[in-house]
Protein backbone atom coordinates (compact mmCIF):
# COMPACT_ATOMS: atom_id res chain seq x y z
CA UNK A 1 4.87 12.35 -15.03
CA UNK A 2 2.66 15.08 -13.01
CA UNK A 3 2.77 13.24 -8.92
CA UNK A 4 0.04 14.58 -6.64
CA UNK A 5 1.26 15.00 -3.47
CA UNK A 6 -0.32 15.46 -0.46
CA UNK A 7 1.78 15.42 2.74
CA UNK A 8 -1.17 13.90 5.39
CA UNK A 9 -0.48 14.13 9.28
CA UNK A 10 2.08 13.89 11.68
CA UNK A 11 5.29 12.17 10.59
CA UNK A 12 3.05 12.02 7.04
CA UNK A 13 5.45 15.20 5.87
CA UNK A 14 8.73 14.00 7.29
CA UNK A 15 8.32 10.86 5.11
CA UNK A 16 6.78 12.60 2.12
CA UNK A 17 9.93 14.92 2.32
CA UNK A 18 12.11 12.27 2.49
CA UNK A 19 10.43 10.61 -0.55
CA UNK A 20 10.81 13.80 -2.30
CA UNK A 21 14.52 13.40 -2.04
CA UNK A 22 14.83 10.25 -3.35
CA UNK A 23 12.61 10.72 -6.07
CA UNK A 24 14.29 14.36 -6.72
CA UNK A 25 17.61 12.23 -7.48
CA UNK A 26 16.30 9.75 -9.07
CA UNK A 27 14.40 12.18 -11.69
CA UNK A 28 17.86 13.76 -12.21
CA UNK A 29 19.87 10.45 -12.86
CA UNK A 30 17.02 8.72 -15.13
CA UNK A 31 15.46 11.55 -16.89
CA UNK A 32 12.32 10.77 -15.78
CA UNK A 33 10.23 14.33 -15.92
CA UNK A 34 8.92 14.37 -12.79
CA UNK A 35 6.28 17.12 -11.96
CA UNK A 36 4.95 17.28 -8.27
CA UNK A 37 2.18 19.16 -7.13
CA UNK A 38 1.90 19.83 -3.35
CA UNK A 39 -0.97 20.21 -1.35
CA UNK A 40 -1.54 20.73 2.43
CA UNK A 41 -4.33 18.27 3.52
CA UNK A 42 -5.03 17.10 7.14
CA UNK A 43 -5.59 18.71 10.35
CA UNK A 44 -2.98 21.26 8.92
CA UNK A 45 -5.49 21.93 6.18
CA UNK A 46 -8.62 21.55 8.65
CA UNK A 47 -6.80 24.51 11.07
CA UNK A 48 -6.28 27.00 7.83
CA UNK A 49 -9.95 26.21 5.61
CA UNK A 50 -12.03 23.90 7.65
CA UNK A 51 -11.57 21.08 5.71
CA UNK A 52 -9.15 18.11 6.34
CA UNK A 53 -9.45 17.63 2.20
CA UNK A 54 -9.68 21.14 -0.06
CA UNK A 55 -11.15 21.23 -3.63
CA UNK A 56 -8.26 21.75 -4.92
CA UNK A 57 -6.10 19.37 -3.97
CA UNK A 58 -8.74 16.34 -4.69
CA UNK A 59 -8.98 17.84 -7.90
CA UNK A 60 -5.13 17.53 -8.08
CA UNK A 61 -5.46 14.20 -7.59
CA UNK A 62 -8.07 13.60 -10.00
CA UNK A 63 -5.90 15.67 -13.17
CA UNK A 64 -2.50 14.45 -12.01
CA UNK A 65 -0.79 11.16 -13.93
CA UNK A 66 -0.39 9.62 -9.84
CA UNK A 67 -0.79 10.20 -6.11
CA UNK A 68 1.60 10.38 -3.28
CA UNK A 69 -0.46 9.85 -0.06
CA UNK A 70 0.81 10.32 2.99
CA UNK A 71 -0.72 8.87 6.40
CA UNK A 72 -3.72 10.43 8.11
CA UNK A 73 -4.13 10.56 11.49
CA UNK A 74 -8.04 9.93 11.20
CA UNK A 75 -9.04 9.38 14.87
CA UNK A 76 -8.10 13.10 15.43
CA UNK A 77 -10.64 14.58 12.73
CA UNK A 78 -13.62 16.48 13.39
CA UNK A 79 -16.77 14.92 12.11
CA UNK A 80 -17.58 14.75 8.57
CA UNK A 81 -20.02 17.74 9.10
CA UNK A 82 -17.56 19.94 10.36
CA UNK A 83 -14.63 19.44 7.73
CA UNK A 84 -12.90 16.17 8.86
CA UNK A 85 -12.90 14.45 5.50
CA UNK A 86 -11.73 11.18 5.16
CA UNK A 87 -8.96 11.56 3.03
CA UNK A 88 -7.43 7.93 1.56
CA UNK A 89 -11.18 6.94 1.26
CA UNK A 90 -12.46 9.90 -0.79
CA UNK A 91 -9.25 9.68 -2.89
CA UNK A 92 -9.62 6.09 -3.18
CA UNK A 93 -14.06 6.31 -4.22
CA UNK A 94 -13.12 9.39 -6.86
CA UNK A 95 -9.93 7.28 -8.51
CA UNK A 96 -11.91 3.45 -8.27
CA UNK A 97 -8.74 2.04 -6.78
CA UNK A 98 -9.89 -0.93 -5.99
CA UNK A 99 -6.54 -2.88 -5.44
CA UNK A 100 -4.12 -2.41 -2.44
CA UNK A 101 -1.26 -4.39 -3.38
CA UNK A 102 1.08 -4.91 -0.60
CA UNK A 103 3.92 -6.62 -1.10
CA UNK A 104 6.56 -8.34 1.90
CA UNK A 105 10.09 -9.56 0.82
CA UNK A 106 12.30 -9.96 3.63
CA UNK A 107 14.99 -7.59 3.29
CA UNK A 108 18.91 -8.12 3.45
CA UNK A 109 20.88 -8.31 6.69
CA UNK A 110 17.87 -7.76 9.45
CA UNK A 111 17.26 -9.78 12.04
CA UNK A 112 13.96 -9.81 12.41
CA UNK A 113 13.99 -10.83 8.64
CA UNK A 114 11.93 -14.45 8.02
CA UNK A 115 13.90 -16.06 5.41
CA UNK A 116 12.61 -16.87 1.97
CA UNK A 117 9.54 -14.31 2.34
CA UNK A 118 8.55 -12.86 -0.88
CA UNK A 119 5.36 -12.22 -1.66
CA UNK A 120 2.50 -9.63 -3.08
CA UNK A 121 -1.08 -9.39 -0.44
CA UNK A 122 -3.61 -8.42 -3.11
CA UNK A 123 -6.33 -7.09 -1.02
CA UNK A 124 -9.88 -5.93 -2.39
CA UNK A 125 -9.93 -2.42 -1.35
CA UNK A 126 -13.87 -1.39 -1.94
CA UNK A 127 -15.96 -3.51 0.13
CA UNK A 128 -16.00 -6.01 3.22
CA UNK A 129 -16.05 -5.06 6.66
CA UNK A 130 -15.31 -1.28 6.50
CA UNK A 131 -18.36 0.72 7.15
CA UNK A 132 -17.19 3.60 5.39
CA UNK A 133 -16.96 1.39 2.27
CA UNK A 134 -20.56 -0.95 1.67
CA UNK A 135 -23.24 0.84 2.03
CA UNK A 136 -25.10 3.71 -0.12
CA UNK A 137 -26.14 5.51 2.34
CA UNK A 138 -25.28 5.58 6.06
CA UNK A 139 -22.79 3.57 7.41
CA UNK A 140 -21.86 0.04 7.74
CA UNK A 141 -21.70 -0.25 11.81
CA UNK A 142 -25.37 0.30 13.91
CA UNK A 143 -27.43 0.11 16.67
CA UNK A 144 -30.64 -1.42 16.83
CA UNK A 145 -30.66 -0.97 20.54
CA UNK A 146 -28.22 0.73 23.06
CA UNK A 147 -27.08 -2.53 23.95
CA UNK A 148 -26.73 -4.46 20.39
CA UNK A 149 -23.81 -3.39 17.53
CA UNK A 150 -23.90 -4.42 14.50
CA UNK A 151 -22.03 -3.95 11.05
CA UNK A 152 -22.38 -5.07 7.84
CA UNK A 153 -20.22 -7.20 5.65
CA UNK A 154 -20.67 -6.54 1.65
CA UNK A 155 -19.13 -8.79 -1.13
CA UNK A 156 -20.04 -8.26 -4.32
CA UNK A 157 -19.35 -10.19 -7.68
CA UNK A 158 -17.85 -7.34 -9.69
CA UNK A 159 -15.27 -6.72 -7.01
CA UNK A 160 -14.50 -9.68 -6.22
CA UNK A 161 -13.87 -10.60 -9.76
CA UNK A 162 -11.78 -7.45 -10.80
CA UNK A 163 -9.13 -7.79 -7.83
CA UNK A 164 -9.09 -11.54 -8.21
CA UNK A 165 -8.19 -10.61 -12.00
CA UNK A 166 -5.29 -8.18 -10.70
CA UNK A 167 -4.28 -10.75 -8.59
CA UNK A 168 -3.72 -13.68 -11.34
CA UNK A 169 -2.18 -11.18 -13.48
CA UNK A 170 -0.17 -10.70 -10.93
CA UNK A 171 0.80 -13.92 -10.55
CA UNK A 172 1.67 -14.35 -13.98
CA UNK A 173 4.49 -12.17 -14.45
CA UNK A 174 5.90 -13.29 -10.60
CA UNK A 175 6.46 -17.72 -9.50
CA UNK A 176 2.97 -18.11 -10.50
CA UNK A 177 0.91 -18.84 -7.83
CA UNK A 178 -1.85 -17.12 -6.29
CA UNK A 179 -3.22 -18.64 -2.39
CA UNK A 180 -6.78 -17.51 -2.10
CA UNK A 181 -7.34 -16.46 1.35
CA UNK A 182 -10.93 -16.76 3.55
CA UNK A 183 -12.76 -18.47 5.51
CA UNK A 184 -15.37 -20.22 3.30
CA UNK A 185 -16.72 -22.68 5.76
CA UNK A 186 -17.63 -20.21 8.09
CA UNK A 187 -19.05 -17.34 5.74
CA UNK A 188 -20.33 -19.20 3.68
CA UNK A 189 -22.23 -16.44 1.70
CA UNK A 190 -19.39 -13.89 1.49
CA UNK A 191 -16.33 -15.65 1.10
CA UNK A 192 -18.25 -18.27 -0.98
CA UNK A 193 -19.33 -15.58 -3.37
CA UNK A 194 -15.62 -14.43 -3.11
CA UNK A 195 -13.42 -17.66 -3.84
CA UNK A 196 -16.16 -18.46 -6.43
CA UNK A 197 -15.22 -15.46 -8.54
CA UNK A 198 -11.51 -16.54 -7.94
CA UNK A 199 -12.04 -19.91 -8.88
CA UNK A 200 -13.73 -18.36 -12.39
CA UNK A 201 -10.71 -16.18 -13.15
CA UNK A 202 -8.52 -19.04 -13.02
CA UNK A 203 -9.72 -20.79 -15.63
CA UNK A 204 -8.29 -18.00 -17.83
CA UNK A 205 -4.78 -18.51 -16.35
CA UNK A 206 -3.96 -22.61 -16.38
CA UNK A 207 -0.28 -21.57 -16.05
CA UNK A 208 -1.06 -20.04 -12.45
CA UNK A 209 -1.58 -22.51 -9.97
CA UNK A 210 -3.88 -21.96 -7.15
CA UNK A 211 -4.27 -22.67 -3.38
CA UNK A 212 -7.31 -21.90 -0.63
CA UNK A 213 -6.19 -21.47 2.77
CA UNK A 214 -8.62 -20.31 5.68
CA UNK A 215 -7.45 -17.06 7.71
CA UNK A 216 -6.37 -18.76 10.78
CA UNK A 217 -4.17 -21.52 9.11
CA UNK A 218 -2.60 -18.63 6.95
CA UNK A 219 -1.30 -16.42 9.54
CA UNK A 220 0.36 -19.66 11.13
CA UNK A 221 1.43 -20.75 7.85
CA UNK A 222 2.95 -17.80 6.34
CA UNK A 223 5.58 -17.77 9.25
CA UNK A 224 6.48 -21.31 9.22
CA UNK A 225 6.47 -22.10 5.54
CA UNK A 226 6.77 -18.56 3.92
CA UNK A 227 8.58 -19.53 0.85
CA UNK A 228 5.07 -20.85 -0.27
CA UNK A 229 3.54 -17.79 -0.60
CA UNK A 230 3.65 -15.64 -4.17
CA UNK A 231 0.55 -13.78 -4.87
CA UNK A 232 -2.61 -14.02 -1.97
CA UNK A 233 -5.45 -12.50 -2.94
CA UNK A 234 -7.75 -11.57 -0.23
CA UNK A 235 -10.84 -9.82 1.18
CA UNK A 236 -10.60 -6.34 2.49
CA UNK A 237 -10.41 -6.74 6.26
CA UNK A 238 -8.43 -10.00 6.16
CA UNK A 239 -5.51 -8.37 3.69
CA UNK A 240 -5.59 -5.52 6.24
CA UNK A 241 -4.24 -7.32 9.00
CA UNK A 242 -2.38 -10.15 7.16
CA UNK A 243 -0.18 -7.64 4.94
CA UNK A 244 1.18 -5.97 8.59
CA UNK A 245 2.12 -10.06 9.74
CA UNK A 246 3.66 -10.17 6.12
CA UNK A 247 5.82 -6.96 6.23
CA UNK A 248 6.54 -7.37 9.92
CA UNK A 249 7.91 -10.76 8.72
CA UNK A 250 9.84 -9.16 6.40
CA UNK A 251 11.91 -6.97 8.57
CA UNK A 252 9.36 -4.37 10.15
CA UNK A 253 6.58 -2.28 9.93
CA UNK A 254 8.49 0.52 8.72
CA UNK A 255 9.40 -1.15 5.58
CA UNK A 256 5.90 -1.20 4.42
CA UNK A 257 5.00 -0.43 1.01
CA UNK A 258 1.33 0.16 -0.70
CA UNK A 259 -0.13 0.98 -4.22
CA UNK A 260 -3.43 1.49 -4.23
CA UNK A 261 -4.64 0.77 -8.09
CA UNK A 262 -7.75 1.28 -10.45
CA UNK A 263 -7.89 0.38 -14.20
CA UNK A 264 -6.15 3.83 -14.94
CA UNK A 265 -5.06 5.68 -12.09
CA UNK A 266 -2.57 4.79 -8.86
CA UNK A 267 -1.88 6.08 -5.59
CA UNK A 268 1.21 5.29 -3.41
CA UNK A 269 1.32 5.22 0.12
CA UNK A 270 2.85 3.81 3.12
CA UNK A 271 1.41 0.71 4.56
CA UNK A 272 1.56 2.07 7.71
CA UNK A 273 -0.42 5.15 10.33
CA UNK A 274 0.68 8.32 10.93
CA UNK A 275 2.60 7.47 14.23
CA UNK A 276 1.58 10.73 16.65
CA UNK A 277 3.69 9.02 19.19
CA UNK A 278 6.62 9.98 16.88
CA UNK A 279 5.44 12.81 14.56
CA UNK A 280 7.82 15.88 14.65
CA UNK A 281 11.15 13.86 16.11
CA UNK A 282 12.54 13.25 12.50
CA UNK A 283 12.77 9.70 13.60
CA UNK A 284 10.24 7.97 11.18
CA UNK A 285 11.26 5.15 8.74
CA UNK A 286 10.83 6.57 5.33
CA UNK A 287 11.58 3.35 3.71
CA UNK A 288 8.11 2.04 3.56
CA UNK A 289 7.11 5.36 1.60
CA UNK A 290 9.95 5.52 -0.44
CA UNK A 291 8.94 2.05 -1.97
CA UNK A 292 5.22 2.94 -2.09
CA UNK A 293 6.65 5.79 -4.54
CA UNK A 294 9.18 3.01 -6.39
CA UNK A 295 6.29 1.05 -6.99
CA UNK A 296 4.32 4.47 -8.66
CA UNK A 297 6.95 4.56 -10.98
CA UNK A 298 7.26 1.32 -11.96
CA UNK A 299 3.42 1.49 -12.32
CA UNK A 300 3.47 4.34 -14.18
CA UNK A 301 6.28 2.77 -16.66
CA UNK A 302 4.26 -0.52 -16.90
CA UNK A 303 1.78 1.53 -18.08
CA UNK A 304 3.21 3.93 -20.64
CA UNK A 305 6.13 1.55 -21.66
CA UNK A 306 8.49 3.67 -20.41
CA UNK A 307 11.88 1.55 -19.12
CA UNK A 308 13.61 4.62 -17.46
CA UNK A 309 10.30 4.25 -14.54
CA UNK A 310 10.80 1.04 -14.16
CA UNK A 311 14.54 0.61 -13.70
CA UNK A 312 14.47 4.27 -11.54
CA UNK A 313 12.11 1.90 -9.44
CA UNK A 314 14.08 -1.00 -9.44
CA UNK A 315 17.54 1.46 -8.41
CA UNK A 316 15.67 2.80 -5.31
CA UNK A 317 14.57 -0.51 -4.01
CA UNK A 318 18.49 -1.88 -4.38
CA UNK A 319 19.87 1.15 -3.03
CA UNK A 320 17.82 0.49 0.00
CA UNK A 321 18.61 -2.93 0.41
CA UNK A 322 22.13 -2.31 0.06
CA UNK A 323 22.36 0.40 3.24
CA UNK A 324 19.99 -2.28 5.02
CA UNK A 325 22.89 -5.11 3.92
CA UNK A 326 25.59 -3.24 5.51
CA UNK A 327 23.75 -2.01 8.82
CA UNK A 328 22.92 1.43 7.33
CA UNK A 329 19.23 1.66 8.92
CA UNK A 330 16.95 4.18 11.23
CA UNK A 331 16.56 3.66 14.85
CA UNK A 332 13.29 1.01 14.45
CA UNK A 333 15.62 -1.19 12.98
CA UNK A 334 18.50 -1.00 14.93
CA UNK A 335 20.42 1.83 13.19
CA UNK A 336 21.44 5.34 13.47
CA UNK A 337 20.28 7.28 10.68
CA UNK A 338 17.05 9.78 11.06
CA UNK A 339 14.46 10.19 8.46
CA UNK A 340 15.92 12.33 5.96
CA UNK A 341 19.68 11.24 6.49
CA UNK A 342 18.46 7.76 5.54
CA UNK A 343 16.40 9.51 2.44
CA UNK A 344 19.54 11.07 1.39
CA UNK A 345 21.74 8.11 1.62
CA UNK A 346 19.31 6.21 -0.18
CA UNK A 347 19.49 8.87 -3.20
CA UNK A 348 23.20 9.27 -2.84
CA UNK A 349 23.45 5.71 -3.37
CA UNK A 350 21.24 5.39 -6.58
CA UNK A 351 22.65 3.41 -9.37
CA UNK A 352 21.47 1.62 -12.74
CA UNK A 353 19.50 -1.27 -11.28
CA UNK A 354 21.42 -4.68 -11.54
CA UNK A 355 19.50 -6.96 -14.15
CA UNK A 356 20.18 -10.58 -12.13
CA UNK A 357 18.62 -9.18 -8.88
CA UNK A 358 15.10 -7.82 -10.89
């Protein structure tokens, strides 16, 4: 399997580093035939050619089999006309990944932990509120007048339908349930359009039951009931913020995992910014990276039928959640390990994956 990698900004290469490790070990132990191509992107790139986003590392991206994408830190970058490239969003228009799937399962021995939390956001990853994202040309956000903003909310029926369809997949092969997330009542046009298009895919899966829950009652519900919750599929803005709630539920923000997915191509990365606050310190939690990159393998063996991926994916994941079970953690979460000790505990700790607890 050829990986893309491209670093990103501030702790973005302590964590990709750390990632490295694990995967490293895990190539060794499972015969996997991992290939990783490097590229410098970023305001590291930007300083060195101009551009936040070379040729050739997009067109890395484009050849290689999957992506490792490490956080930008966006609000730094020149504009567009001077180099500063957006990078997750041209990576994400060239591939089509049009599904962020985000998943929150609340992780052994943490405090913070909400029992019974298990569950994958499905969030539409083209459209919505993002004005980098709905419009052909220009942007989504504008000003009539100095003193009016506006921006622009697209749904369409093609999107909504193909992530809705990743969604009850999904579902399928999880408890089989999907909670469709919005706020119909309200936008009427937009989310109507949306839960519409859910409501059609369903009829192709009458094993998968289904549930509509408005925004508001959701973020309320998901703490007090969140044993409910399997698959929720959801609009682009509202997955944005309700996947942090989820994986904050689950133990912390650090722990946050993302695959962003297309028909045929994948790109990991961490659900979570590029933390200048912390950037250089080698304090960063890798974790959430490391399982953006367990969940490209498993992809990847979904995809070619290829077992070793999948249980090299499942091994990672355990081996994390056993160091988190016996108080083996990094600083955000009350422990003493760094970034890459925790990395190489992690791939010390690598074993076949345990059938009863996939």
């Amino acid at each position: 399997m050829r990986i893309a990698v491209l670093p990103g900004d501030d702790i973005g290469p302590e964590i990709t580093e750390a990632s490295l490790t694990v995967l490293n070990e895990a190539d060794k132990r499972f015969g996997l035939g991992l290939q990783f191509d490097v590229h410098e992107v970023g305001m590291a790139s930007h300083r060195r050619s101009g551009t936040t986003l070379p040729d050739a590392a997009l067109k890395a991206t484009v050849d290689a089999d999957g992506v490792l994408l490490g956080p930008g830190g966006m609000t730094e970058y020149p504009p567009v006309s001077e180099g500063g490239i957006n990078i997750p969003g041209t990576i994400r228009k060239r591939l089509d990944l049009y599904a962020n799937l985000r998943p929150a399962r609340s992780r052994p021995g943490l405090e913070r932990a909400l029992p019974g939390l298990d569950c994958m956001v499905a969030r539409e990853n083209t459209e919505g509120f993002y004005a980098d994202r709905n419009m052909f040309l220009g942007s989504g956000e504008f000003m009539p007048t100095p003193d009016i903003a506006l921006a622009v909310r697209k749904i369409t029926r093609q999107a909504s339908r193909r992530i809705a369809e990743k969604a009850f997949a999904l579902a399928q092969g999880r408890r089989k349930h999907v909670t469709v997330v919005g706020k119909r009542h309200v936008l009427q046009v937009s989310d109507g359009l949306f839960v519409e298009e859910a409501e059609a895919v369903a009829c192709n899966y009458p094993g998968v039951a289904v549930r509509e829950v408005d925004i508001d009652a959701m973020v309320a519900d998901i703490y007090t009931n969140p044993s409910r919750f399997d698959v929720i599929l959801i609009t682009n803005m509202f997955g944005d913020i309700l996947s942090n709630l989820a994986v904050a539920l689950s133990g912390g923000l650090g722990l946050a995992a993302a695959l962003n997915v297309g028909d045929t191509r994948a790109a990991a990365n961490a659900g979570h910014g590029s933390a200048p606050d912390i950037a250089g310190r080698g304090i960063a939690n890798p974790s959430g990276f490391i399982l953006s990159a367990a969940m490209l393998l498993d992809w990847w063996g979904a995809r070619q039928g290829g077992k070793k991926f999948q249980h090299a994916a499942k091994a990672i994941e355990q081996s994390l959640d056993s160091l988190l079970t016996s108080g083996q953690r990094t600083g955000d979460l009350g422990g003493q390990f760094r970034t890459q000790g925790f990395a190489k505990a992690i791939a010390e700790n690598l074993r076949e994956p345990i059938k009863a607890a996939s």
